[in-house]
N, C-alpha and C. Protein backbone atom coordinates (compact mmCIF):
# COMPACT_ATOMS: atom_id res chain seq x y z
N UNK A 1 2.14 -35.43 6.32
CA UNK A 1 0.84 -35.90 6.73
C UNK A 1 -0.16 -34.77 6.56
N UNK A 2 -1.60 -35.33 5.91
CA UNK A 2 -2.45 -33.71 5.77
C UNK A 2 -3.18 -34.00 6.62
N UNK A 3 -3.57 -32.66 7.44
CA UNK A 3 -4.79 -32.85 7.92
C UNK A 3 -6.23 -32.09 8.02
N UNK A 4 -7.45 -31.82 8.00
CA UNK A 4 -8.54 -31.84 7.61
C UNK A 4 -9.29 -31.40 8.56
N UNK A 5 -9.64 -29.91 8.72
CA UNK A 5 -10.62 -30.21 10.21
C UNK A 5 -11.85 -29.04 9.15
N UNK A 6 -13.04 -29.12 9.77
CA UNK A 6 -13.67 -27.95 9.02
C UNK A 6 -14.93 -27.94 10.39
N UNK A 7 -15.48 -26.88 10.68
CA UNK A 7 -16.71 -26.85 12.10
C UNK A 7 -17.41 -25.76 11.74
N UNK A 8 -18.08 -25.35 12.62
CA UNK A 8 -18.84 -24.20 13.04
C UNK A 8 -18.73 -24.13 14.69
N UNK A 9 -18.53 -22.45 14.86
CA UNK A 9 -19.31 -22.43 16.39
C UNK A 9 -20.12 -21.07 16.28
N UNK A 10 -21.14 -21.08 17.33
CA UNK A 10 -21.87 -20.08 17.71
C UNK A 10 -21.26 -18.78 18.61
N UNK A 11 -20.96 -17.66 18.48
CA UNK A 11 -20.86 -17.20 19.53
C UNK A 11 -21.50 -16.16 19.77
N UNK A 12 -21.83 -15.37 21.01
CA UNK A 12 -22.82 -14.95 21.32
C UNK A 12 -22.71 -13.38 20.97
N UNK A 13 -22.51 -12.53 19.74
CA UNK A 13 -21.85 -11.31 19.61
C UNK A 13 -22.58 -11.17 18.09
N UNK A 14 -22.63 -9.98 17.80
CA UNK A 14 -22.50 -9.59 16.05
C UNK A 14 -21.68 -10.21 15.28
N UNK A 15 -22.34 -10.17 14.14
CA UNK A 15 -20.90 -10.57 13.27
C UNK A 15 -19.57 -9.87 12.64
N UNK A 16 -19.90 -8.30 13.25
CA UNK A 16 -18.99 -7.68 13.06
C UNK A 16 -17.87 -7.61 13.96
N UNK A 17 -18.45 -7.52 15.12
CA UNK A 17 -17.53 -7.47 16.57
C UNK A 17 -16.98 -8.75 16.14
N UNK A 18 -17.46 -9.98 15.65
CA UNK A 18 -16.71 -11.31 15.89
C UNK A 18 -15.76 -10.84 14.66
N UNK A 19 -15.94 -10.46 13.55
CA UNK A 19 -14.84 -10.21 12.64
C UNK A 19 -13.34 -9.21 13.36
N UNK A 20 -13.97 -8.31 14.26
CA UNK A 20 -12.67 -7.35 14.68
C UNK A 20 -12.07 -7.85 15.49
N UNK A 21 -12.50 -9.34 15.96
CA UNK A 21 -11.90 -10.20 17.30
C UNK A 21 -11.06 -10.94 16.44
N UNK A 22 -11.39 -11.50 15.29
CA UNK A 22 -10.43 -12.70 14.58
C UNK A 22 -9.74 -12.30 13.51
N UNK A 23 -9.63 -10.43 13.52
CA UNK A 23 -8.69 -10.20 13.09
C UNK A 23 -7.56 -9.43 13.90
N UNK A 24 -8.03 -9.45 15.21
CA UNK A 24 -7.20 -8.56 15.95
C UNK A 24 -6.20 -9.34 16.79
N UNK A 25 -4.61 -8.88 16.14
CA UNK A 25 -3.72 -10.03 16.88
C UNK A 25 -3.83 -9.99 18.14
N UNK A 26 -4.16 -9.07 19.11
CA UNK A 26 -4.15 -8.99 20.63
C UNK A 26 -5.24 -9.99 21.18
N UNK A 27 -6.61 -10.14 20.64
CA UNK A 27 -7.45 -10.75 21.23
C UNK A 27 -7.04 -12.54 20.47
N UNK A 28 -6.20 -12.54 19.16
CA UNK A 28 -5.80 -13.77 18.64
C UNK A 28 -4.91 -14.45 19.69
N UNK A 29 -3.73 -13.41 20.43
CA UNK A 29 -2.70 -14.15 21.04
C UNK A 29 -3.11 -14.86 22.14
N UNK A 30 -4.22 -14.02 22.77
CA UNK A 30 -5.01 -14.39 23.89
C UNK A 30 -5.72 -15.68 23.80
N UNK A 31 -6.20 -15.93 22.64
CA UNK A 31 -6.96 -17.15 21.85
C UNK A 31 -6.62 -18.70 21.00
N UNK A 32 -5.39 -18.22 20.84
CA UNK A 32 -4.68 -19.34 20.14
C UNK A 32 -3.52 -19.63 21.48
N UNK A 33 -4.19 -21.56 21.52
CA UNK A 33 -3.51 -21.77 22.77
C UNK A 33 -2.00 -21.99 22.00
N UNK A 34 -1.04 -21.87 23.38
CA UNK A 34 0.29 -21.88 23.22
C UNK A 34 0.72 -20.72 22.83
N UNK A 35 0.39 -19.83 22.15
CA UNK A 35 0.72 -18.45 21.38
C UNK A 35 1.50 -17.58 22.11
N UNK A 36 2.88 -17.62 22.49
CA UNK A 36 3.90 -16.57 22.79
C UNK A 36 3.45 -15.20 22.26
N UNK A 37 3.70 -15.21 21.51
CA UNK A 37 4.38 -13.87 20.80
C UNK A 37 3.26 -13.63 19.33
N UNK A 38 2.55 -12.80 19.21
CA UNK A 38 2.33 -12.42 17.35
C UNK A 38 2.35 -11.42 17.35
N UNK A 39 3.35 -10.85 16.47
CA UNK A 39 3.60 -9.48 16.09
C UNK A 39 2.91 -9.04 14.69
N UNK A 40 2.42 -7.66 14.58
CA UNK A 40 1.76 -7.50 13.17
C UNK A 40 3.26 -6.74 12.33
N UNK A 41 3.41 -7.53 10.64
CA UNK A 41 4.68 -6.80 10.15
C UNK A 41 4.54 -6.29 9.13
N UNK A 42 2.69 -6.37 8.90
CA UNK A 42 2.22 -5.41 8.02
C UNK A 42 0.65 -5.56 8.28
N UNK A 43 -0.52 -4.78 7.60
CA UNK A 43 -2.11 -5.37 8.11
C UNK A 43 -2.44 -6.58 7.47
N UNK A 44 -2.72 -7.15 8.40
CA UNK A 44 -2.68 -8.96 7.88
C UNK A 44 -1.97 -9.78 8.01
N UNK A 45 -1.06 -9.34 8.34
CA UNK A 45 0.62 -10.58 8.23
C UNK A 45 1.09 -9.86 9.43
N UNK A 46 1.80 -11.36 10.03
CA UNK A 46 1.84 -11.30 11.50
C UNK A 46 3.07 -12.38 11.63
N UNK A 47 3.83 -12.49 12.34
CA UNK A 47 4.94 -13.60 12.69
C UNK A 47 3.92 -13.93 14.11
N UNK A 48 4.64 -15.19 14.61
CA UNK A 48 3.83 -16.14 15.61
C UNK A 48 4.69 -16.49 16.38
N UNK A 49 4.86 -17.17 17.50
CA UNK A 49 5.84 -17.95 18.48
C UNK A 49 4.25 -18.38 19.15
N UNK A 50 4.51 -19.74 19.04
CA UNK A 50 3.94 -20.91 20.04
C UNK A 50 4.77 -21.40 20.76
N UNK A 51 4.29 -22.65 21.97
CA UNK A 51 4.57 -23.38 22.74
C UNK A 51 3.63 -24.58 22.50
N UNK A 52 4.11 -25.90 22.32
CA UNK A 52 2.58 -26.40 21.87
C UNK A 52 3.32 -27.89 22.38
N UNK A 53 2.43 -29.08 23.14
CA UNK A 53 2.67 -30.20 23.70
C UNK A 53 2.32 -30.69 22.73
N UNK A 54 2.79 -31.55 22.07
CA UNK A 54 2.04 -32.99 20.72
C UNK A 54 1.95 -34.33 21.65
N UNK A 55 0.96 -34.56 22.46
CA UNK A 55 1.38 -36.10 22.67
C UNK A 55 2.33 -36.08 23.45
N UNK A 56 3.05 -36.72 23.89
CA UNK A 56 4.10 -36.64 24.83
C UNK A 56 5.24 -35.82 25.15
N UNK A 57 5.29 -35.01 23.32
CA UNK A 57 6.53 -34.12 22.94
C UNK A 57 6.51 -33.01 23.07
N UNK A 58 6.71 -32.07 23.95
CA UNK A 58 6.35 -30.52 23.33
C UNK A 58 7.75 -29.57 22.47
N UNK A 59 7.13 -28.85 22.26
CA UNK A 59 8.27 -27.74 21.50
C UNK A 59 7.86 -26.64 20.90
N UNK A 60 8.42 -26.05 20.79
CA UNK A 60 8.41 -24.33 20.19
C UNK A 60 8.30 -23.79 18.31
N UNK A 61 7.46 -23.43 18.30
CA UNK A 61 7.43 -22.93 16.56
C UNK A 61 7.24 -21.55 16.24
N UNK A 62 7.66 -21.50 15.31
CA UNK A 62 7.88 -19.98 14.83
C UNK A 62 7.26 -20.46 13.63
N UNK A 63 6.42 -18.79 13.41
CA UNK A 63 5.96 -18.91 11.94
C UNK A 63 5.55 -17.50 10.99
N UNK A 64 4.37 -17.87 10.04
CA UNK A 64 3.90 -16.54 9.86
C UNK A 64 2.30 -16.99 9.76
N UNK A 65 1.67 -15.75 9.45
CA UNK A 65 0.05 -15.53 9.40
C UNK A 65 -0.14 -14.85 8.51
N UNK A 66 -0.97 -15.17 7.28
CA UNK A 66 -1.08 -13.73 6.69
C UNK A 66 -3.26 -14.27 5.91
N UNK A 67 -3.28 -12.92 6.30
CA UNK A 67 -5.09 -12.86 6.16
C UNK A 67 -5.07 -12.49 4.49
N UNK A 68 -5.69 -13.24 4.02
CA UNK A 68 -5.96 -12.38 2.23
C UNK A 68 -7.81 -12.52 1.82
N UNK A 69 -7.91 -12.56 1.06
CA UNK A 69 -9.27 -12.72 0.37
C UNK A 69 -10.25 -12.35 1.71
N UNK A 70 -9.75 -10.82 2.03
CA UNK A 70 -10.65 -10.30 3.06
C UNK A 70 -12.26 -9.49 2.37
N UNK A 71 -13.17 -10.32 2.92
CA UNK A 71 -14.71 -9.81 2.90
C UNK A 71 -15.32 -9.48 4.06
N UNK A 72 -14.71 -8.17 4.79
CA UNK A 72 -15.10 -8.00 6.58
C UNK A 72 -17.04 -7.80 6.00
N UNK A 73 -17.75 -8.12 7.18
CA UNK A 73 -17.55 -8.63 8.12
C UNK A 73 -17.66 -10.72 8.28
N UNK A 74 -17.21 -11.00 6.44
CA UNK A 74 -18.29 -11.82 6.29
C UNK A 74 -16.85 -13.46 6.13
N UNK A 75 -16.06 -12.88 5.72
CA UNK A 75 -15.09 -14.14 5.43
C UNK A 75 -13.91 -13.61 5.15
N UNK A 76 -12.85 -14.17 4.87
CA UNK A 76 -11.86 -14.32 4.65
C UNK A 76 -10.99 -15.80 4.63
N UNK A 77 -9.85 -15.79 4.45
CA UNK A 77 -8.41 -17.46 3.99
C UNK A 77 -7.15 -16.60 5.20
N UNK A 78 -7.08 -17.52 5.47
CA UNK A 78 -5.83 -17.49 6.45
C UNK A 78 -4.89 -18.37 6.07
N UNK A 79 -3.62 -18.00 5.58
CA UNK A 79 -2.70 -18.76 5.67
C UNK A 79 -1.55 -18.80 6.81
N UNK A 80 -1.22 -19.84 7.06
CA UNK A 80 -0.49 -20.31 8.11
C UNK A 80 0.77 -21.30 7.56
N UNK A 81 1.82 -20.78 8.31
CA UNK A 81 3.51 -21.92 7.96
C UNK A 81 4.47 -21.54 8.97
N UNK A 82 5.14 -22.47 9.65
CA UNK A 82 6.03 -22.12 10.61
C UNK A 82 7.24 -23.51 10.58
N UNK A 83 7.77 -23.49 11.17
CA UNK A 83 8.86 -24.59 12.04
C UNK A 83 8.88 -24.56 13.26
N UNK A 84 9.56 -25.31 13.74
CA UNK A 84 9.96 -25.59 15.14
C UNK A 84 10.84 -26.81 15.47
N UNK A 85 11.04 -27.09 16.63
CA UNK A 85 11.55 -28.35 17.28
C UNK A 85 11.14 -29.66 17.19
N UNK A 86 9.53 -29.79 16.63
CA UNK A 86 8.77 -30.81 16.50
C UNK A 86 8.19 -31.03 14.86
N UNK A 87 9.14 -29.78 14.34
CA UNK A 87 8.96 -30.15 12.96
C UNK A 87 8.47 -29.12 11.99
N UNK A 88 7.63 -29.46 10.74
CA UNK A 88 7.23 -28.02 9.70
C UNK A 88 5.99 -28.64 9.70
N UNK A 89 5.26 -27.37 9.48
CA UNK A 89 3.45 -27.09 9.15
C UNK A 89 3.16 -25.71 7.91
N UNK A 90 2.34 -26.36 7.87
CA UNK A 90 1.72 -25.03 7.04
C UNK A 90 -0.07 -25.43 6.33
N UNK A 91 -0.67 -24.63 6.21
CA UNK A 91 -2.19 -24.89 5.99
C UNK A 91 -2.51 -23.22 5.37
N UNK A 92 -3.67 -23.63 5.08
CA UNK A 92 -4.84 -22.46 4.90
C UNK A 92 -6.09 -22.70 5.45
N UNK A 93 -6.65 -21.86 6.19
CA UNK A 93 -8.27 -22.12 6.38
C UNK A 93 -9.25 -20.80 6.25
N UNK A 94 -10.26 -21.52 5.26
CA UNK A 94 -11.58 -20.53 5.56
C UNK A 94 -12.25 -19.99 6.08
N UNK A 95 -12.46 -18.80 6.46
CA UNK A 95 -13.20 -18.56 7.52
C UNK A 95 -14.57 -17.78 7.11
N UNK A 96 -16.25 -17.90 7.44
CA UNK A 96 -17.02 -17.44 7.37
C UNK A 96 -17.95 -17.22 8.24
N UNK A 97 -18.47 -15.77 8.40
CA UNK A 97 -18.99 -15.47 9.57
C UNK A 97 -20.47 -15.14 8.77
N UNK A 98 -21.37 -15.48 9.64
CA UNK A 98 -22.83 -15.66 9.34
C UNK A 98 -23.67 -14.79 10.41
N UNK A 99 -24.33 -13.86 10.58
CA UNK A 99 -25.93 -13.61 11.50
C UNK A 99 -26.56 -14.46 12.03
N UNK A 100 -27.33 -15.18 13.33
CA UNK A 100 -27.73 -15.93 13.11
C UNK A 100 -29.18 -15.57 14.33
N UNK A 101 -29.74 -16.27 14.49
CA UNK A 101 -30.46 -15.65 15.89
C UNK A 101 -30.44 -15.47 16.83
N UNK A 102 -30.87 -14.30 17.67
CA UNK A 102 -30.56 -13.97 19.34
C UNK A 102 -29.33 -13.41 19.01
N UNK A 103 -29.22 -12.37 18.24
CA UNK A 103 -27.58 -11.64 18.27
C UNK A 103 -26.33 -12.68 18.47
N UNK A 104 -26.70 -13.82 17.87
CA UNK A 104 -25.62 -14.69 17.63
C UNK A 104 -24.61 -14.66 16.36
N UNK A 105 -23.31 -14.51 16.59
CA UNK A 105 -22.83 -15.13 14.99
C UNK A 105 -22.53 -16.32 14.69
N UNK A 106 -22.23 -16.93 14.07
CA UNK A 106 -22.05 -17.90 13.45
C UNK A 106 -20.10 -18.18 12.61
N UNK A 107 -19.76 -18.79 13.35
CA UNK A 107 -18.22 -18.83 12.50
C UNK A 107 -18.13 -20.58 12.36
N UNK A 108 -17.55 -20.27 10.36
CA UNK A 108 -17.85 -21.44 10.16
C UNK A 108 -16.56 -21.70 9.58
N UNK A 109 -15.08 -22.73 9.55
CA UNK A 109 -14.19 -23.09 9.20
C UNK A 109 -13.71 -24.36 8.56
N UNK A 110 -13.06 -24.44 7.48
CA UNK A 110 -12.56 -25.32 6.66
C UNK A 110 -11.03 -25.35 6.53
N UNK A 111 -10.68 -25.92 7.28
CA UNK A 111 -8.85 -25.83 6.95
C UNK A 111 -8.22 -27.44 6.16
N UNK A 112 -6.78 -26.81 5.48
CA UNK A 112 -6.39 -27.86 5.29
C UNK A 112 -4.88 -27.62 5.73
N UNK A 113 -4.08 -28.72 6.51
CA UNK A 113 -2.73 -28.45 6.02
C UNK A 113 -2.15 -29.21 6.12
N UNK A 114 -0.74 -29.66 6.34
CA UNK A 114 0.19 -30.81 6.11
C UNK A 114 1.41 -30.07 7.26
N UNK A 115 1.64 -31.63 7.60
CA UNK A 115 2.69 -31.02 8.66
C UNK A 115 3.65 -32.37 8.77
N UNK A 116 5.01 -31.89 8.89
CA UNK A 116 5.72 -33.43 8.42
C UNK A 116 6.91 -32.86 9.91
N UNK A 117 7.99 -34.06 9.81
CA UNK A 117 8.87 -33.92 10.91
C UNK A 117 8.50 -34.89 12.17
N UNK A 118 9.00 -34.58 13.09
CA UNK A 118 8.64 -35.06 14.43
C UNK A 118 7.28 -35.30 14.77
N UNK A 119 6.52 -34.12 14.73
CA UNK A 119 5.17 -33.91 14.81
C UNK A 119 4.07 -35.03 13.96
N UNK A 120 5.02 -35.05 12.70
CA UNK A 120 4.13 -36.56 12.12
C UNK A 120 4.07 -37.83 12.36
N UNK A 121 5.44 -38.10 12.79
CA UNK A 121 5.21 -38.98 14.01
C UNK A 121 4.53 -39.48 14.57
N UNK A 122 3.49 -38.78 15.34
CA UNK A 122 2.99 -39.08 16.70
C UNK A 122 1.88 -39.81 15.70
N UNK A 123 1.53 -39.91 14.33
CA UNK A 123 0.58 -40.36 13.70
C UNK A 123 -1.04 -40.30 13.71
N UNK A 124 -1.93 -40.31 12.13
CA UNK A 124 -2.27 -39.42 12.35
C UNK A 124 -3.84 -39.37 12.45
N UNK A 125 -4.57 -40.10 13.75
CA UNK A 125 -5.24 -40.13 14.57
C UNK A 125 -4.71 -39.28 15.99
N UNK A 126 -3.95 -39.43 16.36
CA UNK A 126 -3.35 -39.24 17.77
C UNK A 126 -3.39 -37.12 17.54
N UNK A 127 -3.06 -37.43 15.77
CA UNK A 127 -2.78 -35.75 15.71
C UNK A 127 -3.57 -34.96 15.05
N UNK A 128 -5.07 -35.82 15.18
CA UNK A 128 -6.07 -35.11 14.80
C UNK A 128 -6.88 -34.86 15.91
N UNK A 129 -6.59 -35.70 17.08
CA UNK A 129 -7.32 -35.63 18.39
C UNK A 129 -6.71 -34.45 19.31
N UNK A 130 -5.52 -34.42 18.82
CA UNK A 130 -4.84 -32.83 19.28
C UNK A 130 -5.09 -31.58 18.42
N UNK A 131 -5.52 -31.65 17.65
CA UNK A 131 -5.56 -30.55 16.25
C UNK A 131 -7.09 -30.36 17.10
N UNK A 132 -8.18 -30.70 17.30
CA UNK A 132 -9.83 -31.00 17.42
C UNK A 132 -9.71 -30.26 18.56
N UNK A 133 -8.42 -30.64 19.72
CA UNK A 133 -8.36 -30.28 21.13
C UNK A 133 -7.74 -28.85 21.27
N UNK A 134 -7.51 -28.62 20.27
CA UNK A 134 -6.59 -27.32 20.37
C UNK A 134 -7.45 -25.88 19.38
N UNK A 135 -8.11 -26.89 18.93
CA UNK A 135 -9.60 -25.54 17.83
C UNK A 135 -10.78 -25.37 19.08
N UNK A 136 -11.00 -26.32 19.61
CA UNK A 136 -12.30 -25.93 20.55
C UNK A 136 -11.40 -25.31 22.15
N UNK A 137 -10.24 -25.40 22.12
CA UNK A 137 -9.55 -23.97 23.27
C UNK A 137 -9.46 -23.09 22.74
N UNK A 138 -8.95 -23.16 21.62
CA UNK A 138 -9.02 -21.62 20.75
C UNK A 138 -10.69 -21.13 20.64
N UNK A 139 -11.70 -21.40 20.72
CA UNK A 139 -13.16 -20.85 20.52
C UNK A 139 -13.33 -21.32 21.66
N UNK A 140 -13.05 -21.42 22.70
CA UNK A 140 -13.46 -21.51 24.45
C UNK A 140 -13.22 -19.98 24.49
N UNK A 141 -11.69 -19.93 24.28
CA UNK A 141 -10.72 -18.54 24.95
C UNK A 141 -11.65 -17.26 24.19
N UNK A 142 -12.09 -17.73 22.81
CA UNK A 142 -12.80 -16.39 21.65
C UNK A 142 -14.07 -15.86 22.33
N UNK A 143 -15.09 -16.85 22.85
CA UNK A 143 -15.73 -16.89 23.50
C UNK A 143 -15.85 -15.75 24.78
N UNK A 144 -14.73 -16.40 25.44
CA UNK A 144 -14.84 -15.64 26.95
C UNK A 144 -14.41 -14.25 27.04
N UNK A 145 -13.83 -13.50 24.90
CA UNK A 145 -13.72 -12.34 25.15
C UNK A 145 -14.59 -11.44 25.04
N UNK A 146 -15.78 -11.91 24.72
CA UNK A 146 -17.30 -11.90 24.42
C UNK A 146 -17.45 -11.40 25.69
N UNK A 147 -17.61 -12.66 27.03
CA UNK A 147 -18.16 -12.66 28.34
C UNK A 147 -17.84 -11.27 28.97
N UNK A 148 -16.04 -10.79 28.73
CA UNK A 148 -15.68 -9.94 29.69
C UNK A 148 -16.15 -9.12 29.26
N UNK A 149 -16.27 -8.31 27.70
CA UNK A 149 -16.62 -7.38 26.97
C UNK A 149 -18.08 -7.35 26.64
């Protein structure tokens, strides 16, 4: 099953500070809900452990991360692939960070990926309303590292 999300959010920081936040696995683990564990196993590439509920099902995935077509402070592609208990994923998404006004940046994303197994299952409205629910906790959590800092 593929799925398709692409947004923007505002957050209230430079666009540089927002680049050293979304590349830094410590403030990522903090940010990506479910996120056990990301270890860095080289600069850019990172293994993952989630915890993640689908709908009624939850379960555990393991994966990797790896950052390429880096343009700090302005963009970069993230690729993403793991397994778990609820099945296989894997995607890429765009990421571009913009200036914008009032010392705002601007992060703007395009992902695509496909995810089959259990997880496709749940079908795929149900698992785009969780995919939507799980990008705007991840930029709640990015957000509030702004607030403390």
């Amino acid at each position: 099953m593929n799925l398709n999300l692409t947004g923007t959010e505002s957050i209230q920081t430079s666009p540089s500070r927002l680049w050293e936040s979304v590349i830094d696995p410590a403030v990522l683990q903090r940010s990506i809900p479910g996120c056990i564990s990301m270890d860095e196993l080289a600069p850019g590439e990172y293994t993952i452990t989630l915890e993640l509920k689908i709908a009624a099902v939850g379960g555990n995935f393991k994966g990797s991360v790896k950052l390429s077509e880096l343009n700090p402070p302005n963009s970069c592609l993230i690729n993403v692939s793991g397994n778990g208990t609820l099945g296989i994923g894997k995607g890429t998404a765009r990421v571009t960070i913009t200036a914008t006004e009032n010392d705002t940046a601007q992060i703007a994303y395009e992902a695509d990926g496909e995810v089959s197994g259990l997880v496709a299952g749940v079908g795929q409205r149900v698992l785009m309303g969780v995919a939507k629910h799980l990008v705007r906790q991840f930029f709640a959590a990015l957000k509030k590292e702004f607030e403390v800092n």
